[in-house]
N, C-alpha and C. Protein backbone atom coordinates (compact mmCIF):
# COMPACT_ATOMS: atom_id res chain seq x y z
N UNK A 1 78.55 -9.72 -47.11
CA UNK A 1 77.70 -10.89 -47.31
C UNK A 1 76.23 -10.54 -47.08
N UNK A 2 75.88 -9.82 -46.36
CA UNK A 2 74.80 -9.07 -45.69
C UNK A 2 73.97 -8.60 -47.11
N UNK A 3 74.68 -7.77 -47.76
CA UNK A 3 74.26 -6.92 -48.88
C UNK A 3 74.04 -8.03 -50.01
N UNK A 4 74.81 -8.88 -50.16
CA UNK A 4 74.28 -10.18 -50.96
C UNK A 4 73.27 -11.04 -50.86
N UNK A 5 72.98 -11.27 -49.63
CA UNK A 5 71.80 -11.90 -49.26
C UNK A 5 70.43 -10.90 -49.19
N UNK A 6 70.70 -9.58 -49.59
CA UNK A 6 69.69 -8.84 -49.69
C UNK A 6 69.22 -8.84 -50.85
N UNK A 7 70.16 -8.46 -51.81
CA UNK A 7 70.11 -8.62 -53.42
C UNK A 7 69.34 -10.19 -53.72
N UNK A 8 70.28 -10.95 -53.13
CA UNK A 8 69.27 -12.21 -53.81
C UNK A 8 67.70 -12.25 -53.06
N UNK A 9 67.06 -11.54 -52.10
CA UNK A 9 65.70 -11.67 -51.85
C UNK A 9 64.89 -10.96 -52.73
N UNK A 10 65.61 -9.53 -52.80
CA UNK A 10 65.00 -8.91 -53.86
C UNK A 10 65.04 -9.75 -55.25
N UNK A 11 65.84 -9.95 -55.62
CA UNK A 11 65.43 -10.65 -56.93
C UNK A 11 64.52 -11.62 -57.37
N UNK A 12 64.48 -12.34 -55.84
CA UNK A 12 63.52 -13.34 -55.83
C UNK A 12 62.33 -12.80 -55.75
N UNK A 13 62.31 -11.71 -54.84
CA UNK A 13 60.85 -11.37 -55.07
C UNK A 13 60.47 -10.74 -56.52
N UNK A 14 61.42 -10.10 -57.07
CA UNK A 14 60.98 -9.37 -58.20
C UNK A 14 60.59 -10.16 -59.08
N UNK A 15 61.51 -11.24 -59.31
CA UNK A 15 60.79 -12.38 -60.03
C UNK A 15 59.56 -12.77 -59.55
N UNK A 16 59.27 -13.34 -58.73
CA UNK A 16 57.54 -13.05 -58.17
C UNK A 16 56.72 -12.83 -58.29
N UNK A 17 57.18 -11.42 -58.06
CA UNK A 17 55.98 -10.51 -58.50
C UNK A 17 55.84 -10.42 -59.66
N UNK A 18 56.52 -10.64 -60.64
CA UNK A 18 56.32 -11.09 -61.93
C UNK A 18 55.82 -11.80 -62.81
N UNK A 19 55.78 -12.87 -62.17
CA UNK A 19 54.85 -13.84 -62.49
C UNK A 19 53.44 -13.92 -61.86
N UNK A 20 53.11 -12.81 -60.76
CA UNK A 20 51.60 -12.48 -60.08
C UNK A 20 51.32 -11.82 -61.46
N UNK A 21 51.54 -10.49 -61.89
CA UNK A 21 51.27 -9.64 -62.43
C UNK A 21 50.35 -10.23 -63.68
N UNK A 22 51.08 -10.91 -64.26
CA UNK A 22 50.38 -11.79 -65.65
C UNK A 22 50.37 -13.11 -65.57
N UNK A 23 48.62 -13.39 -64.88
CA UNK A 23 49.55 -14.99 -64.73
C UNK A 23 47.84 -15.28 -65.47
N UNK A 24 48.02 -16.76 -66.05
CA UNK A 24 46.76 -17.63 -66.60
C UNK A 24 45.79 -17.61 -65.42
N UNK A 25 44.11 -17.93 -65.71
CA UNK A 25 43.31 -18.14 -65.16
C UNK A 25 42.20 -18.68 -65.61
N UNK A 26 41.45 -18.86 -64.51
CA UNK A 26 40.23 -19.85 -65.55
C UNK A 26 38.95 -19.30 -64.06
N UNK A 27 37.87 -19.44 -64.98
CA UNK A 27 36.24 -18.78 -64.07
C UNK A 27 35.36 -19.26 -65.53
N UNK A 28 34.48 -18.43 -64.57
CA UNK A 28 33.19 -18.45 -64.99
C UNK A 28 32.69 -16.85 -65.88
N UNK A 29 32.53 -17.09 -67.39
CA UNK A 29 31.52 -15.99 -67.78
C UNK A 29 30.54 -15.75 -67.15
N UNK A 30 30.71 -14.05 -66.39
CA UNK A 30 29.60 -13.94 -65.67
C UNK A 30 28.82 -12.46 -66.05
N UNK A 31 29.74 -12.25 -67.44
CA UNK A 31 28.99 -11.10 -68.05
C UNK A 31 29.27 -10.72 -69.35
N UNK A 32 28.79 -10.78 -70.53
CA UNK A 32 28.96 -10.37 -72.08
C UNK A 32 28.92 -9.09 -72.07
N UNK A 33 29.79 -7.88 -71.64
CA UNK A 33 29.74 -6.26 -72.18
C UNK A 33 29.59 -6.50 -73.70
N UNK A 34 30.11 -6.70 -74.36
CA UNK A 34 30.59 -6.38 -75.79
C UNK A 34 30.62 -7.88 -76.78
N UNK A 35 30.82 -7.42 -77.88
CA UNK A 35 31.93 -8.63 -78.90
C UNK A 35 33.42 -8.65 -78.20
N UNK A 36 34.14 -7.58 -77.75
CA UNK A 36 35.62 -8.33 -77.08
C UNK A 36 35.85 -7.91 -75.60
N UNK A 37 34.74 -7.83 -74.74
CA UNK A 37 34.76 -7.61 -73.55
C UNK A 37 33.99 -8.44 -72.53
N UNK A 38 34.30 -9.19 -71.80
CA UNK A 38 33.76 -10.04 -70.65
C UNK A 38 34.04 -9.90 -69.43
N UNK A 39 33.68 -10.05 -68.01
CA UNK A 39 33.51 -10.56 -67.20
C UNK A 39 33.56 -11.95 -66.39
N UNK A 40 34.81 -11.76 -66.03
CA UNK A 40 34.93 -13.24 -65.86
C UNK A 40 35.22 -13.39 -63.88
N UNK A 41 34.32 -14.49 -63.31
CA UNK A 41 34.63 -14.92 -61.67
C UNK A 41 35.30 -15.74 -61.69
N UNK A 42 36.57 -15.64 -61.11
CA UNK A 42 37.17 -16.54 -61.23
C UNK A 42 37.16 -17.26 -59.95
N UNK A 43 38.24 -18.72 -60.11
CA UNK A 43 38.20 -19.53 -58.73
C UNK A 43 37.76 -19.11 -57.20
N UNK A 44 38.54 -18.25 -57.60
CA UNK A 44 39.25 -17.44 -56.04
C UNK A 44 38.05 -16.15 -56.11
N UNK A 45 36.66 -16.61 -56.99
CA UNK A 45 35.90 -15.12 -56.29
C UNK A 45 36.34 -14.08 -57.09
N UNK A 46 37.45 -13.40 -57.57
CA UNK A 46 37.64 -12.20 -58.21
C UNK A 46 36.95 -12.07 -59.58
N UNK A 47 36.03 -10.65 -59.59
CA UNK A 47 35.64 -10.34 -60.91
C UNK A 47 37.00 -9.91 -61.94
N UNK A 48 37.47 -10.72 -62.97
CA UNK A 48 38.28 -9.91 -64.22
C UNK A 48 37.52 -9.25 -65.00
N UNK A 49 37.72 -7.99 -65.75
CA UNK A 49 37.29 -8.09 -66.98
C UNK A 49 38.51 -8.16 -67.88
N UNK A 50 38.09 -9.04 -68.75
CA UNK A 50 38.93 -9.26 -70.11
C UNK A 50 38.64 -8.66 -71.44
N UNK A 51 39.49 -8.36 -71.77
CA UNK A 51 39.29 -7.79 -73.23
C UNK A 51 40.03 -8.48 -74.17
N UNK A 52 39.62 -8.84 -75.15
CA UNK A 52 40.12 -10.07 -75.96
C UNK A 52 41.56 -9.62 -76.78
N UNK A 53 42.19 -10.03 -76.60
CA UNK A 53 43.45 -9.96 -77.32
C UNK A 53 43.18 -9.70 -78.66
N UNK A 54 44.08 -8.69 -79.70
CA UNK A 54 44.31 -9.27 -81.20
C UNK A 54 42.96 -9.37 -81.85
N UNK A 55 41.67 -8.59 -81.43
CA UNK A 55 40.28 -8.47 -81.78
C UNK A 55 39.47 -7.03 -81.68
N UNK A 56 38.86 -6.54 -82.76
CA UNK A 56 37.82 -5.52 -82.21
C UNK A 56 36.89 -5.53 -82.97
N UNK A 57 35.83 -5.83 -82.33
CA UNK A 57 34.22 -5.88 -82.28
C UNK A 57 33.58 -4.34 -82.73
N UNK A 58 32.57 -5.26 -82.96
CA UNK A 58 31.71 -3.68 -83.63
C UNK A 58 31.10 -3.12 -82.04
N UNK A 59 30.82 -2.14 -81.84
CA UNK A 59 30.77 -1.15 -81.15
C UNK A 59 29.87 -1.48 -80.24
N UNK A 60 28.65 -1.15 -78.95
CA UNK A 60 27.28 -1.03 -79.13
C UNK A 60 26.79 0.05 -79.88
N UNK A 61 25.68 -0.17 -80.22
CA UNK A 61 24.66 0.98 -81.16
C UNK A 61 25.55 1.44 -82.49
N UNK A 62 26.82 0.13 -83.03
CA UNK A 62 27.12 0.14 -84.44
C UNK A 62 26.35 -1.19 -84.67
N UNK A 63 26.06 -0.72 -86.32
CA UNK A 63 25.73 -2.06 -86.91
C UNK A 63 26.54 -3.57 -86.62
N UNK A 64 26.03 -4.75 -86.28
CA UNK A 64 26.42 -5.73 -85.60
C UNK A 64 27.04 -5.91 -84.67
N UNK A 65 27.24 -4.42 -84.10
CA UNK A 65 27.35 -4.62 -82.12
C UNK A 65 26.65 -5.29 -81.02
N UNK A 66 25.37 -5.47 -81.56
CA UNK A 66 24.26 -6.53 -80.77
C UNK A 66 24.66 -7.66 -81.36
N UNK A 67 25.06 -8.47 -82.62
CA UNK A 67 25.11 -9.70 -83.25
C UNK A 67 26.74 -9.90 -82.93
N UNK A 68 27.49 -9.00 -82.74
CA UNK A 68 28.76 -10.01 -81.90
C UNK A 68 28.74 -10.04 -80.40
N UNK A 69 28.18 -8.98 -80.18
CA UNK A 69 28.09 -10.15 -78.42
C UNK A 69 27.06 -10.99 -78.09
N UNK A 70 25.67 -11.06 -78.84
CA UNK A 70 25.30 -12.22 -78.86
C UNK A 70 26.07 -13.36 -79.35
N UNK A 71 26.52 -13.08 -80.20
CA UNK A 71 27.62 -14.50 -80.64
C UNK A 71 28.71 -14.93 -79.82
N UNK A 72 29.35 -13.77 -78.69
CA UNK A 72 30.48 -13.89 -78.28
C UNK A 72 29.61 -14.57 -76.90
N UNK A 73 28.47 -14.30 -76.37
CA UNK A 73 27.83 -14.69 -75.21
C UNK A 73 27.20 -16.25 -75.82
N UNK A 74 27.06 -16.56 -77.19
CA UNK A 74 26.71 -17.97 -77.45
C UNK A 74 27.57 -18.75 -77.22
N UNK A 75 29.24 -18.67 -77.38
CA UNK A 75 29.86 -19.38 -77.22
C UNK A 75 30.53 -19.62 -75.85
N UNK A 76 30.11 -18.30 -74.97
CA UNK A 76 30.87 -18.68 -73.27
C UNK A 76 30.11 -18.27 -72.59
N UNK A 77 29.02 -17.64 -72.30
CA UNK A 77 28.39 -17.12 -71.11
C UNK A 77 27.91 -18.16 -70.74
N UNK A 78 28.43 -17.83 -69.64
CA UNK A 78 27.42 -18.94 -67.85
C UNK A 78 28.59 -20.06 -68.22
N UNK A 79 29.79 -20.46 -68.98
CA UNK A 79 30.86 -21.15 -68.70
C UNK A 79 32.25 -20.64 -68.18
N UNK A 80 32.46 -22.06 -68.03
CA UNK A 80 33.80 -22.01 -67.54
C UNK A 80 34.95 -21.83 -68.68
N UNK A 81 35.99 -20.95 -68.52
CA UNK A 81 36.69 -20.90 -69.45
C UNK A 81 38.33 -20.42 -68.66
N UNK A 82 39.43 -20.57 -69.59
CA UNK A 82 40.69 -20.15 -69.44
C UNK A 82 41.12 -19.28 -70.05
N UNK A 83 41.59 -18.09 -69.13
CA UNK A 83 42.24 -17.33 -70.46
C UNK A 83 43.89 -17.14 -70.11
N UNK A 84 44.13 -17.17 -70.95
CA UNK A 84 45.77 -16.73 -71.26
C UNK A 84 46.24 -15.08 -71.21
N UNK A 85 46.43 -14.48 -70.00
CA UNK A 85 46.76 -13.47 -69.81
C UNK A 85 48.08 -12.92 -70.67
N UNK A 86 47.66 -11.67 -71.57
CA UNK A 86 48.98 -10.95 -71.54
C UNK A 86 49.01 -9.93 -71.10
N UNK A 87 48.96 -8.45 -70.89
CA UNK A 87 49.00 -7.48 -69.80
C UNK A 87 47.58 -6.94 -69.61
N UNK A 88 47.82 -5.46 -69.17
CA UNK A 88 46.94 -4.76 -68.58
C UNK A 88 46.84 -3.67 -70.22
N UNK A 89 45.33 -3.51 -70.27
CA UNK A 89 45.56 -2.19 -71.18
C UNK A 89 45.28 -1.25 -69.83
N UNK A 90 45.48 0.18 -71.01
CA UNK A 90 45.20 1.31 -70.18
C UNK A 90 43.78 2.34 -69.16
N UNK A 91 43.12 1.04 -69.54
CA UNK A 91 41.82 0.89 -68.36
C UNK A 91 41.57 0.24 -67.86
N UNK A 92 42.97 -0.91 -67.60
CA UNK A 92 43.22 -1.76 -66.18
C UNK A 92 42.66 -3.00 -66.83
N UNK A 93 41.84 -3.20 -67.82
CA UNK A 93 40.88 -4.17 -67.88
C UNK A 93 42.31 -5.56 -68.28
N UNK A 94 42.16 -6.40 -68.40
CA UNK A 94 42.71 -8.00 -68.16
C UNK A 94 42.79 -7.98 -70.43
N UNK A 95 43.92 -7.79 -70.98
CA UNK A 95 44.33 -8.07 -72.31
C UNK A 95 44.72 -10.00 -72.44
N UNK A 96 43.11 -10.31 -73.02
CA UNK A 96 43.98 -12.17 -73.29
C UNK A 96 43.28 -12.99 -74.03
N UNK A 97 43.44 -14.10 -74.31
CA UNK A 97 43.37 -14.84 -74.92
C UNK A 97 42.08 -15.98 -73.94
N UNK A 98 40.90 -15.82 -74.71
CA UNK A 98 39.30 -16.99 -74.18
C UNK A 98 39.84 -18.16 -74.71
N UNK A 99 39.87 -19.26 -74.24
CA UNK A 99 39.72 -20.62 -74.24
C UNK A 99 38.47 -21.76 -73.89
N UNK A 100 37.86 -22.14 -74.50
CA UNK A 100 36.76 -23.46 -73.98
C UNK A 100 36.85 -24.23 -74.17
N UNK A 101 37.80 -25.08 -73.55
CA UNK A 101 37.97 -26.65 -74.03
C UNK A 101 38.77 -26.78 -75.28
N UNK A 102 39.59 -25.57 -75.33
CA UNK A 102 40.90 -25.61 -76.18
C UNK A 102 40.56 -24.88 -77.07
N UNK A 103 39.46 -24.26 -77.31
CA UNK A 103 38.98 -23.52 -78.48
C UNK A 103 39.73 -22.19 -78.24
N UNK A 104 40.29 -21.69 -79.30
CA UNK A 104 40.28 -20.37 -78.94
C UNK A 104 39.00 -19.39 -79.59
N UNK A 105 38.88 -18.45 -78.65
CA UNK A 105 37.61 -17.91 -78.68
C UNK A 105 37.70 -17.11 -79.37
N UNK A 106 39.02 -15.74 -79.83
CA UNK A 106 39.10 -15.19 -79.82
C UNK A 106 39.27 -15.05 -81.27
N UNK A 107 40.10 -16.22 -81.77
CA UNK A 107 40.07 -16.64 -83.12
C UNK A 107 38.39 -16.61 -83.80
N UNK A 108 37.81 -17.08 -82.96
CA UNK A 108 36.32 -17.51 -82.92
C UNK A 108 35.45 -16.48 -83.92
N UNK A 109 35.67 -15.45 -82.99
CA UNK A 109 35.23 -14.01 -83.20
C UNK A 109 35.29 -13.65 -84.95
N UNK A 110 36.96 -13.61 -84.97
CA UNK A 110 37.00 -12.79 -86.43
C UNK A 110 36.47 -13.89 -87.43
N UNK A 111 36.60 -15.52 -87.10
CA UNK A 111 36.48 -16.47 -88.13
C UNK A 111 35.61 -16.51 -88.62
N UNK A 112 34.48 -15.90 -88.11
CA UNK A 112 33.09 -15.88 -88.24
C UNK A 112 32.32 -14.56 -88.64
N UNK A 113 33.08 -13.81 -88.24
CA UNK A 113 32.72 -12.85 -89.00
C UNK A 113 32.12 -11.38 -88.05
N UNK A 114 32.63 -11.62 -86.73
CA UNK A 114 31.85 -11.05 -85.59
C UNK A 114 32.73 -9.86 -85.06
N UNK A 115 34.30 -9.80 -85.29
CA UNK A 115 35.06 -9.30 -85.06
C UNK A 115 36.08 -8.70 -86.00
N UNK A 116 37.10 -7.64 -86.43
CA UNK A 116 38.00 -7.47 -87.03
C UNK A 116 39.35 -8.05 -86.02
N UNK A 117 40.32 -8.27 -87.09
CA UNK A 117 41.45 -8.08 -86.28
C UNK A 117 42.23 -7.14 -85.99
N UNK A 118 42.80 -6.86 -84.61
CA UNK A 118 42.72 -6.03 -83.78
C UNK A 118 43.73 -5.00 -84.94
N UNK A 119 44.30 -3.89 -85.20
CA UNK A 119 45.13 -2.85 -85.56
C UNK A 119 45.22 -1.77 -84.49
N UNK A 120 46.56 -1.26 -84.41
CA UNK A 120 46.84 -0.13 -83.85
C UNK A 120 47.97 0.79 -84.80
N UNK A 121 47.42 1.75 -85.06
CA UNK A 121 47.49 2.87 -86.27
C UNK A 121 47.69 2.42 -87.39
N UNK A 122 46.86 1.88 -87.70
CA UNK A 122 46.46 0.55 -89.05
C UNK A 122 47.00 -0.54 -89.28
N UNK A 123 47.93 -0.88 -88.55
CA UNK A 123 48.60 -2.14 -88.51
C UNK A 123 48.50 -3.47 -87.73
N UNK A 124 48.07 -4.38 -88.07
CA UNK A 124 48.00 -5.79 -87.26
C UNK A 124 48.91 -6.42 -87.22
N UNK A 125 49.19 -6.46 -85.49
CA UNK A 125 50.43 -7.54 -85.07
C UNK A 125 50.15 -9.20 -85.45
N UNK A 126 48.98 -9.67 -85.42
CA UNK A 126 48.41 -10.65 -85.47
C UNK A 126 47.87 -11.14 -86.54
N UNK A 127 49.06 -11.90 -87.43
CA UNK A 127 48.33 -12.25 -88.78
C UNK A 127 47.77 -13.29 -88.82
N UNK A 128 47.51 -14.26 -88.19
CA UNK A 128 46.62 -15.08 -88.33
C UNK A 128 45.34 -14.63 -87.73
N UNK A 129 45.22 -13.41 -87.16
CA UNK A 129 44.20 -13.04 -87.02
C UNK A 129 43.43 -12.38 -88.69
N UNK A 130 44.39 -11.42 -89.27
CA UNK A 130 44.04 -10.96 -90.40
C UNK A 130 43.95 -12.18 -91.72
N UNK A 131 44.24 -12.90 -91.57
CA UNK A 131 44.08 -14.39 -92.61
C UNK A 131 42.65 -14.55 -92.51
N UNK A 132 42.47 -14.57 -90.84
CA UNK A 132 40.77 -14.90 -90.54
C UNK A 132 40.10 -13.98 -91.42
N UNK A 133 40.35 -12.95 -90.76
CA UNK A 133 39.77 -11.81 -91.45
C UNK A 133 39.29 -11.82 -92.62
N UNK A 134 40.48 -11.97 -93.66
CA UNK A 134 40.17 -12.22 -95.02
C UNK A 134 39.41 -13.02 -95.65
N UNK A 135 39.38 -14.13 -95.01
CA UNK A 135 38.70 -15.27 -95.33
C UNK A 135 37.08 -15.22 -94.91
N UNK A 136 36.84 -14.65 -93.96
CA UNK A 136 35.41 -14.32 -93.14
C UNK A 136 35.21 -13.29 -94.09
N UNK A 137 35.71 -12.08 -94.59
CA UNK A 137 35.31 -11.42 -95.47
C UNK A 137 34.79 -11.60 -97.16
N UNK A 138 35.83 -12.83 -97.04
CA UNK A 138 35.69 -13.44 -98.77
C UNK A 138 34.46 -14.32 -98.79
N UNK A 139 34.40 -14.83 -97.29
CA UNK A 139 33.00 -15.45 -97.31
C UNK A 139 31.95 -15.20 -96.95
N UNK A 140 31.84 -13.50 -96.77
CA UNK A 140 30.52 -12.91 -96.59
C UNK A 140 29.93 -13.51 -95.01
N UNK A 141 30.82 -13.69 -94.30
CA UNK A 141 30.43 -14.53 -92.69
C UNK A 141 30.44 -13.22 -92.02
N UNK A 142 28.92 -13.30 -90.91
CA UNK A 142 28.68 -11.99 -90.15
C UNK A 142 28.79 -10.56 -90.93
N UNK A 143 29.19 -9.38 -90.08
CA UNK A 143 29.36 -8.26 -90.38
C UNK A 143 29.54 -7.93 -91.95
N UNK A 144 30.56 -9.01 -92.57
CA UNK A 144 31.15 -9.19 -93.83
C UNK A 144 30.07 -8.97 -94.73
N UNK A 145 28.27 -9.41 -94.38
CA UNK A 145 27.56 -10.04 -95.38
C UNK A 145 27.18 -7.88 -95.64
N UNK A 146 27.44 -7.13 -94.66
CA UNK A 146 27.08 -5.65 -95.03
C UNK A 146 28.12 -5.06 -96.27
N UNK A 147 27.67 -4.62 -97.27
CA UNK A 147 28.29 -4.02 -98.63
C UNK A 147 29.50 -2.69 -97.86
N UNK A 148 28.97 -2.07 -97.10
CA UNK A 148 30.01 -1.10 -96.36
C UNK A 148 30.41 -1.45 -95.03
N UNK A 149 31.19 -2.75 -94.19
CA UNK A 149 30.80 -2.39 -93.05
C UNK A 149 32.12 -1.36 -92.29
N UNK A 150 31.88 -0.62 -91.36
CA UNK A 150 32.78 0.11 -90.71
C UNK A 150 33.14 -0.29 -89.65
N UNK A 151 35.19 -0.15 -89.92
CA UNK A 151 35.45 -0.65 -88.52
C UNK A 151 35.24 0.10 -87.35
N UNK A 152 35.34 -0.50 -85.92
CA UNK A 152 34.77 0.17 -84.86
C UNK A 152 35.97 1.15 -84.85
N UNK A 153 37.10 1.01 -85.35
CA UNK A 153 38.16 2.17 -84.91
C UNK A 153 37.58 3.71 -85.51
N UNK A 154 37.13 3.61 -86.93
CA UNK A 154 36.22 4.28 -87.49
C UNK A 154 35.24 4.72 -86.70
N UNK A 155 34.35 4.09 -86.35
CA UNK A 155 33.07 4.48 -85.91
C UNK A 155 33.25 5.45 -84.90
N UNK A 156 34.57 4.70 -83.94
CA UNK A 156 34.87 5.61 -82.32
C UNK A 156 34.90 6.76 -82.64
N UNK A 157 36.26 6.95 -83.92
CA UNK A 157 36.33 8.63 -84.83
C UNK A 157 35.68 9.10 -84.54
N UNK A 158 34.73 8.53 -85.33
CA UNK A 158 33.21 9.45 -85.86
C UNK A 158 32.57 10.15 -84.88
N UNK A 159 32.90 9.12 -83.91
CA UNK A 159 31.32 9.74 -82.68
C UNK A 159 32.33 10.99 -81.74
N UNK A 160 33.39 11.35 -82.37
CA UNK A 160 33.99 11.89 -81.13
C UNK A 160 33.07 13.21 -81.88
């Protein structure tokens, strides 16, 4: 019975800790790095940085790397916002989803023309991100209005 009542603590905790690991939050923009990178204080005091889910921004020092994080800092810096956590990438930074008053932000980005949608080895999980895409492209919105523009996955290439 001993060994049963151990098993069920552990489980409980594992569940737990499970739900610590990735859980929602809401702060304050308290810093624009990029088009899909922020800084966020949250309630409790802790700096996140977030990196926007299902999005990638033009670079700094690529063409419209200054015009999407000005755009991405027009729509949240110095607010309060929620984001919808999904994990950790592999530089710890906070993978999620910006919210302002129900907006998604992140949608925001590509709709306009400030962001691609995100691909990993050319493929997008996120097709309503790539719909945006298309549509911001067909309508010459942001980055779109350049005759060549290059994605940042490109650009990173390049500079290696």
């Amino acid at each position: 019975m001993n060994h049963l009542k151990r098993l069920f603590v552990c489980i409980i905790l594992f569940c737990f800790s499970n739900t610590l690991v990735y859980a929602d939050f809401s702060g304050k923009v308290v810093k624009v790095i990029d088009g899909d990178t922020v800084d966020i204080l949250t309630v409790k005091k802790q700096k996140v940085r977030v990196r926007l889910l299902d999005i990638d921004a033009p670079e700094s020092g690529q063409a419209y790397g200054n015009a999407s994080r000005k755009y991405l800092a027009s729509l949240i810096a110095g607010k309060n916002v929620f984001v919808k956590e999904n994990q950790k990438d592999v530089y710890t930074r906070t993978l999620g989803t910006i919210f302002l008053n129900k907006i998604n932000i992140n949608t925001k980005m590509v709709e306009n023309g400030y962001a691609w949608a995100y691909r990993y080895h050319n493929v997008a999980n996120n097709k309503i991100m790539v719909k945006l895409e298309i549509n911001a492209k067909q309508n010459k919105k942001g980055l779109w209005k350049d005759k060549h523009p290059i994605a940042p996955w490109d650009f990173r290439h390049n500079k290696r």
